[in-house]
N, C-alpha and C. Protein backbone atom coordinates (compact mmCIF):
# COMPACT_ATOMS: atom_id res chain seq x y z
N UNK A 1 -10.72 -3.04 -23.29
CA UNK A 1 -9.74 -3.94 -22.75
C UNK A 1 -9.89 -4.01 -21.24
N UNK A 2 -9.74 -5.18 -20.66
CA UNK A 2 -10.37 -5.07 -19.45
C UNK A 2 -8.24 -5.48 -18.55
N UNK A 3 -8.30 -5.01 -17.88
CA UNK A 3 -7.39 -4.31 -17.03
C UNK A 3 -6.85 -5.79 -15.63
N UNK A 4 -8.14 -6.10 -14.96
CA UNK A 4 -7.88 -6.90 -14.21
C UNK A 4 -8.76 -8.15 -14.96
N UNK A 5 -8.43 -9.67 -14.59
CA UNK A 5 -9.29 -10.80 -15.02
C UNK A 5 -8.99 -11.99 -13.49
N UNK A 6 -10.46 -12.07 -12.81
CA UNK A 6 -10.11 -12.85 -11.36
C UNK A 6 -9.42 -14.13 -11.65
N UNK A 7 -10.21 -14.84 -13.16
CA UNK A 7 -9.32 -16.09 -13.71
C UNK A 7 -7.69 -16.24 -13.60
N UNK A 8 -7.07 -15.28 -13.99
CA UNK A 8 -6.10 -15.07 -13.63
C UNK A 8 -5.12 -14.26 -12.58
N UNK A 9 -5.85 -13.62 -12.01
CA UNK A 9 -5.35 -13.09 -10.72
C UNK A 9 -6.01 -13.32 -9.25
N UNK A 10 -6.31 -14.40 -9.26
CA UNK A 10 -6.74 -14.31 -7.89
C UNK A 10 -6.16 -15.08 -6.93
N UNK A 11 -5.01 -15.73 -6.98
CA UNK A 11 -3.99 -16.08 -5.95
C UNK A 11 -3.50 -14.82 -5.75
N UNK A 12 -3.08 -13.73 -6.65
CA UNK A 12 -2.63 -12.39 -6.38
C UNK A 12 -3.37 -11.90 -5.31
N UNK A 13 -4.69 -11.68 -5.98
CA UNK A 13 -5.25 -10.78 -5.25
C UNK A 13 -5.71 -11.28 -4.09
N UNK A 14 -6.04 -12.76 -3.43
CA UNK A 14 -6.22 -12.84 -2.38
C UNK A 14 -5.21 -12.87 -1.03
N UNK A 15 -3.71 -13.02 -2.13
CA UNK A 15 -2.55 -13.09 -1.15
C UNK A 15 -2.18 -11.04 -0.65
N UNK A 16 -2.86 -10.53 -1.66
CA UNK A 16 -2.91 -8.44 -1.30
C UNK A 16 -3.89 -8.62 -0.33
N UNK A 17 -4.62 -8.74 -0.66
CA UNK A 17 -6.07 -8.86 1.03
C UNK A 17 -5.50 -9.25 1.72
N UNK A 18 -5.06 -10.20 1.85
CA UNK A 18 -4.85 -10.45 3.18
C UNK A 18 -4.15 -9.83 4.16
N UNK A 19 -3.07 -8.81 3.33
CA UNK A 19 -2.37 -8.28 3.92
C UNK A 19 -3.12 -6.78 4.01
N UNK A 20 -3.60 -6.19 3.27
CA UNK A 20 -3.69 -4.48 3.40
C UNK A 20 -5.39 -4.69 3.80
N UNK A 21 -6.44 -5.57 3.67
CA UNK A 21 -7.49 -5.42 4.64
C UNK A 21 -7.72 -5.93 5.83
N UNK A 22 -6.44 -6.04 6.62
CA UNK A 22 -6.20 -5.90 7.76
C UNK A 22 -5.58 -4.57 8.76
N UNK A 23 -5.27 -3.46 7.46
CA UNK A 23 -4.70 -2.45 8.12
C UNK A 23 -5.76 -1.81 8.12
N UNK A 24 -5.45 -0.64 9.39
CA UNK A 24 -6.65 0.68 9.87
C UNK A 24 -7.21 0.68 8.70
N UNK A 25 -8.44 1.37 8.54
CA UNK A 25 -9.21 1.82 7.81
C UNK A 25 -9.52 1.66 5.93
N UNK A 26 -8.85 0.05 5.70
CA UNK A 26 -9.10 -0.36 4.52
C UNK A 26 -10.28 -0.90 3.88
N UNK A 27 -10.53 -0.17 3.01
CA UNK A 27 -11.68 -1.02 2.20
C UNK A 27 -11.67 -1.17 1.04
N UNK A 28 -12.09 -2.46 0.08
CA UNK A 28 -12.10 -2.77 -1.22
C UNK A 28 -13.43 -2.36 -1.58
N UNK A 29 -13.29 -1.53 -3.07
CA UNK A 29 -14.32 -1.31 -3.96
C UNK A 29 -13.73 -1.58 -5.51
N UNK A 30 -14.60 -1.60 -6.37
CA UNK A 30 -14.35 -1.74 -8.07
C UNK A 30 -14.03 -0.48 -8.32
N UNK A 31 -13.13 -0.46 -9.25
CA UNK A 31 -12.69 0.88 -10.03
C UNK A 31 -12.39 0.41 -11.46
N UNK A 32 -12.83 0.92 -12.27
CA UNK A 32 -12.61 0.39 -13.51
C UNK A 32 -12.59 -1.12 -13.62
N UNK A 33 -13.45 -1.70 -13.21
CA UNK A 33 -13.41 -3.37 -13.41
C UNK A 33 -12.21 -4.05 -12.69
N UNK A 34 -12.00 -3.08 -11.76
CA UNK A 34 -10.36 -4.08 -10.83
C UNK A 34 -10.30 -3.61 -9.21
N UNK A 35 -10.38 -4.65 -8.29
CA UNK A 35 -10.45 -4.62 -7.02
C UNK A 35 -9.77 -3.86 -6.81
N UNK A 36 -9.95 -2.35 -5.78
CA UNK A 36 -9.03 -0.88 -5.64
C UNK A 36 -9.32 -0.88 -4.07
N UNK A 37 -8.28 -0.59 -3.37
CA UNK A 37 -8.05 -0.82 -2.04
C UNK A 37 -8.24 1.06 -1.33
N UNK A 38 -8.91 1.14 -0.53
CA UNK A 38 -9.36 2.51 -0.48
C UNK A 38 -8.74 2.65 1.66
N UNK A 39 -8.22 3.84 1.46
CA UNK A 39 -7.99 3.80 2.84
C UNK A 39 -8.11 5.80 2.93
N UNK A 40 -8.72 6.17 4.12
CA UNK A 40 -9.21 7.79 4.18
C UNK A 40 -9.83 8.04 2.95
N UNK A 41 -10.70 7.44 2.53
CA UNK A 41 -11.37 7.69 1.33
C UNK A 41 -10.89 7.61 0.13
N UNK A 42 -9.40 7.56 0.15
CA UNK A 42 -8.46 7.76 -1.11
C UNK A 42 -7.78 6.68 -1.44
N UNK A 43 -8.27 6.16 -2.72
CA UNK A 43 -7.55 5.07 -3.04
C UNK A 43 -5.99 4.49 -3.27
N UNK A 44 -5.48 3.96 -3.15
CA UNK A 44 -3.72 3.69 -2.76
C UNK A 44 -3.23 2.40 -3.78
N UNK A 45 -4.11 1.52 -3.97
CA UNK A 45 -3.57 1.19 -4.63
C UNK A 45 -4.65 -0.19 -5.36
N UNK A 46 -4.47 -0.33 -7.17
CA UNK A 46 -5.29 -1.47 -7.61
C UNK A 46 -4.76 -2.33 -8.22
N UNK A 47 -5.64 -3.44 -8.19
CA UNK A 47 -4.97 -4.58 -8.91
C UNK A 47 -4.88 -4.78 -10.55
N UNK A 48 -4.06 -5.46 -10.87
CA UNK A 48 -4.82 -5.63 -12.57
C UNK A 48 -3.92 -6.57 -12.57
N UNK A 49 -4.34 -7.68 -13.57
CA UNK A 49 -3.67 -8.68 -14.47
C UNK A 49 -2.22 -8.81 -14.29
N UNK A 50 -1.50 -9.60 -13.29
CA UNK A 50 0.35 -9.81 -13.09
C UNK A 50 0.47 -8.46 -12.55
N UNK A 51 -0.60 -7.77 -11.69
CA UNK A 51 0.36 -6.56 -11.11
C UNK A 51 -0.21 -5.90 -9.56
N UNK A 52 0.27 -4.41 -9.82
CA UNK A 52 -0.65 -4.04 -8.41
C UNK A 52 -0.11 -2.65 -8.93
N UNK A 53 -0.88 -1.94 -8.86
CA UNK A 53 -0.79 -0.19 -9.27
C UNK A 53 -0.74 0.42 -7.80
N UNK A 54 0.14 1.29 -7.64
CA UNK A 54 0.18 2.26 -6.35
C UNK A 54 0.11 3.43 -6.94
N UNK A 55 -0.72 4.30 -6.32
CA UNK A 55 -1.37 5.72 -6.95
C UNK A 55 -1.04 6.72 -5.92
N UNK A 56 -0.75 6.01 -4.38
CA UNK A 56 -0.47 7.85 -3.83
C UNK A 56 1.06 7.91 -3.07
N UNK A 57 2.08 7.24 -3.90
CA UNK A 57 3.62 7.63 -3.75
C UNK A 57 3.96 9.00 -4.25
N UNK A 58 4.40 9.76 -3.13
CA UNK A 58 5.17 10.48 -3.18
C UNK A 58 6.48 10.37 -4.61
N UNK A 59 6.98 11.37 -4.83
CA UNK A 59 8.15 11.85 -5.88
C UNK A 59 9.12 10.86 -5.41
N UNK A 60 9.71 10.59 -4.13
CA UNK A 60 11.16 10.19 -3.95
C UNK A 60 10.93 8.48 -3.81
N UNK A 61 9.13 7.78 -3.57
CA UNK A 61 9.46 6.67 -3.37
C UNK A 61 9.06 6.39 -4.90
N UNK A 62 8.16 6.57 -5.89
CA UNK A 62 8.21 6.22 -7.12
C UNK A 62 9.99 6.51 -7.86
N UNK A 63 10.43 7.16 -7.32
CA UNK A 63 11.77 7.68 -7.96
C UNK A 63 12.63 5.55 -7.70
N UNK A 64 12.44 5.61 -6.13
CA UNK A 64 13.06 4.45 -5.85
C UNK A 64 12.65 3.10 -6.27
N UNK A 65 11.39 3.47 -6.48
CA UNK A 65 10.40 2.26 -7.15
C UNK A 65 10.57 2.03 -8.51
N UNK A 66 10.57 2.83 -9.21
CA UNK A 66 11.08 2.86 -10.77
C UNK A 66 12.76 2.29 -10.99
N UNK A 67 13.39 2.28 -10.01
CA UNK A 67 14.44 1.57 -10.25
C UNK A 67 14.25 -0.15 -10.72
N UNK A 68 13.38 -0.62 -9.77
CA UNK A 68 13.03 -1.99 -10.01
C UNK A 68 12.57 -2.70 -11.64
N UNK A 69 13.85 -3.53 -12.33
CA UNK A 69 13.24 -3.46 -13.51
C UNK A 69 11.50 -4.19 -13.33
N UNK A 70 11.03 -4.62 -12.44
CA UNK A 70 9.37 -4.71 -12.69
C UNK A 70 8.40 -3.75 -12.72
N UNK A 71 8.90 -2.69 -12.06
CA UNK A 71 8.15 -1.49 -12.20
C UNK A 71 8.12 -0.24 -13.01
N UNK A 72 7.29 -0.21 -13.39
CA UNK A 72 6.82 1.02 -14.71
C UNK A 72 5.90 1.78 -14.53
N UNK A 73 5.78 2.67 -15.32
CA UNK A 73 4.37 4.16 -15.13
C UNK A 73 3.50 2.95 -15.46
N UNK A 74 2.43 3.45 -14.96
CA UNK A 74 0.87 2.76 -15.54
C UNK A 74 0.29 3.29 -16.77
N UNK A 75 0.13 2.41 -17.50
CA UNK A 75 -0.06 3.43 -19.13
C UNK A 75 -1.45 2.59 -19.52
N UNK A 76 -2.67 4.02 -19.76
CA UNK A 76 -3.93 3.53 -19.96
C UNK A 76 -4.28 4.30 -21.23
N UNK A 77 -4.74 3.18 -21.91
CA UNK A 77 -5.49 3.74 -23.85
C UNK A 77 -4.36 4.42 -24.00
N UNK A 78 -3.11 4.03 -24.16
CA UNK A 78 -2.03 4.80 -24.88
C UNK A 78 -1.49 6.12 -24.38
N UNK A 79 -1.99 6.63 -22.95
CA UNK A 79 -1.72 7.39 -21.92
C UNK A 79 -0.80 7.13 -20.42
N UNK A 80 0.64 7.36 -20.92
CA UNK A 80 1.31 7.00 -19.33
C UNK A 80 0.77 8.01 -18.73
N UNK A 81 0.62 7.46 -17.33
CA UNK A 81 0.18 8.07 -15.89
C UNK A 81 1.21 7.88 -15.11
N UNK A 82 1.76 9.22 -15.21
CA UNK A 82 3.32 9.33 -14.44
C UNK A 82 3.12 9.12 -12.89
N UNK A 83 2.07 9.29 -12.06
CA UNK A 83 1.70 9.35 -10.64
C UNK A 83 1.71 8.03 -10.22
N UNK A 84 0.97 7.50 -11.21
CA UNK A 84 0.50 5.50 -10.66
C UNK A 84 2.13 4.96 -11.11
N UNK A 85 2.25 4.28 -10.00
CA UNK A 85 3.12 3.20 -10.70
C UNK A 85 2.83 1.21 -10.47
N UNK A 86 2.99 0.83 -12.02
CA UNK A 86 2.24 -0.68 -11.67
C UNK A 86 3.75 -1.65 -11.38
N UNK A 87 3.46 -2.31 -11.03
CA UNK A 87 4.55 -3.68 -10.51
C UNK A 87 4.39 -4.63 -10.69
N UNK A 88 4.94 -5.45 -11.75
CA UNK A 88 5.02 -6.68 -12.54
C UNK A 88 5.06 -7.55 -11.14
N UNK A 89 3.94 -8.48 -10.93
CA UNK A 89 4.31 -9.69 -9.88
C UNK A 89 3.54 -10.60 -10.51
N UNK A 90 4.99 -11.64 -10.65
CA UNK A 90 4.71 -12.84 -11.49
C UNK A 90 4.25 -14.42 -10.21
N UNK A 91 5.03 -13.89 -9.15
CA UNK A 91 4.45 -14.72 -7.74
C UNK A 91 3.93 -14.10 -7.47
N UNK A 92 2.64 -14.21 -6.60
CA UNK A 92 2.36 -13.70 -5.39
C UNK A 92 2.98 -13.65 -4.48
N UNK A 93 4.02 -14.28 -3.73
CA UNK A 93 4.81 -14.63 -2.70
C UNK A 93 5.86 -13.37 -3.28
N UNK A 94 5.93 -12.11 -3.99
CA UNK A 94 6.67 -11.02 -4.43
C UNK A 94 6.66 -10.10 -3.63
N UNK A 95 5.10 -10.22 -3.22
CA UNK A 95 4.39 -9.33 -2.84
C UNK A 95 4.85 -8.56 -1.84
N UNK A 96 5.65 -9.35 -0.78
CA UNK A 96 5.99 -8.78 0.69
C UNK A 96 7.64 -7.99 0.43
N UNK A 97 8.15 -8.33 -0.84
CA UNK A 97 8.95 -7.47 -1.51
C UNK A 97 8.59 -6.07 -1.62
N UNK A 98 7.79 -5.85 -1.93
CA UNK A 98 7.09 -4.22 -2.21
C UNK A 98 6.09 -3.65 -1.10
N UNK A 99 6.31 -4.10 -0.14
CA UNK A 99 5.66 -4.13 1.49
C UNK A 99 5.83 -2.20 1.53
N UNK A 100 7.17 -2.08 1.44
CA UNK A 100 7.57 -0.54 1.79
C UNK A 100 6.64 0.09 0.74
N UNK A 101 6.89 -0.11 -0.37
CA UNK A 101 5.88 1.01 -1.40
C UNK A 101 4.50 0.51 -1.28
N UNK A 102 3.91 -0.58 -0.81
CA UNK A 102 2.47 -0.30 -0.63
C UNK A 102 2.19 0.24 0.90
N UNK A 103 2.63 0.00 1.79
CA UNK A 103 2.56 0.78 2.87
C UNK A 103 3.16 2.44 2.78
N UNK A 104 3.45 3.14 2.36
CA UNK A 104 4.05 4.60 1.97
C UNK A 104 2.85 4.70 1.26
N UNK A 105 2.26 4.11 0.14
CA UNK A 105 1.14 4.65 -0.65
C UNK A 105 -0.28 4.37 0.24
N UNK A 106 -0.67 3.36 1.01
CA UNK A 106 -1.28 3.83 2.11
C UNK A 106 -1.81 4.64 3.24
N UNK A 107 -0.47 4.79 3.67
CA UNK A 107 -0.06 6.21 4.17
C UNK A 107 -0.32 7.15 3.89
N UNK A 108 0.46 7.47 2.85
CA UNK A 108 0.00 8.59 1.61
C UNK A 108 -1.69 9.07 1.72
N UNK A 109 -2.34 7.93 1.57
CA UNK A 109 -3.87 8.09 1.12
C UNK A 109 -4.66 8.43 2.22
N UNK A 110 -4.24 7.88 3.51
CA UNK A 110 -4.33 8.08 5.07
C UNK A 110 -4.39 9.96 5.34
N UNK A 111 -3.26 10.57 4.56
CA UNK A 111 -2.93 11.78 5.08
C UNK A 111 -2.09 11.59 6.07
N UNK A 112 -1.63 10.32 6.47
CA UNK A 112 -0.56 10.76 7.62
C UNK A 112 0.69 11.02 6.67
């Protein structure tokens, strides 16, 4: 099952570039077949199909993030991954909604 599809996400994903490969030390690589945004070597956060996965939140901002009914654990081959959390974005224009949790998971990946 393939995870991200550009056919359908790529107003998403070009409206996320624009914003996080402009910050310090970002770079895009493939990870499992889906554009993964890498900053201090450590990846922060990927795209897939209506979403955007953040992988290096801390306990208290996934706590606050999981409030949002769009956001849920990331669940792969029938495995939730309590660490990642993905975020239903049905606009792109959502995006600057979740500004705080992709910048904290940035951060995060930064080591600052």
């Amino acid at each position: 099952m393939a995870y991200y599809l550009e056919s359908e996400s790529r107003e998403l994903r070009e409206r996320f570039e624009g914003i996080v490969l402009g910050w310090e030390g970002v770079h895009k690589k493939m990870m499992f077949g889906s554009p993964s945004y890498v900053a201090g070597g450590t990846s922060f956060a990927m795209l897939v199909t209506g979403g955007i996965i953040l992988t290096r939140l801390d306990e208290e901002m996934r706590k606050r993030l999981l409030e949002d009914p769009n956001a849920g654990y990331f669940e792969a081959h029938g495995r939730i991954i309590r660490k990642w959390v993905r975020i239903r974005i049905q606009d792109p224009s959502d995006i600057e909604r979740y500004l705080p949790w992709i910048m904290a998971s940035y951060t995060a990946a930064r080591g600052e």
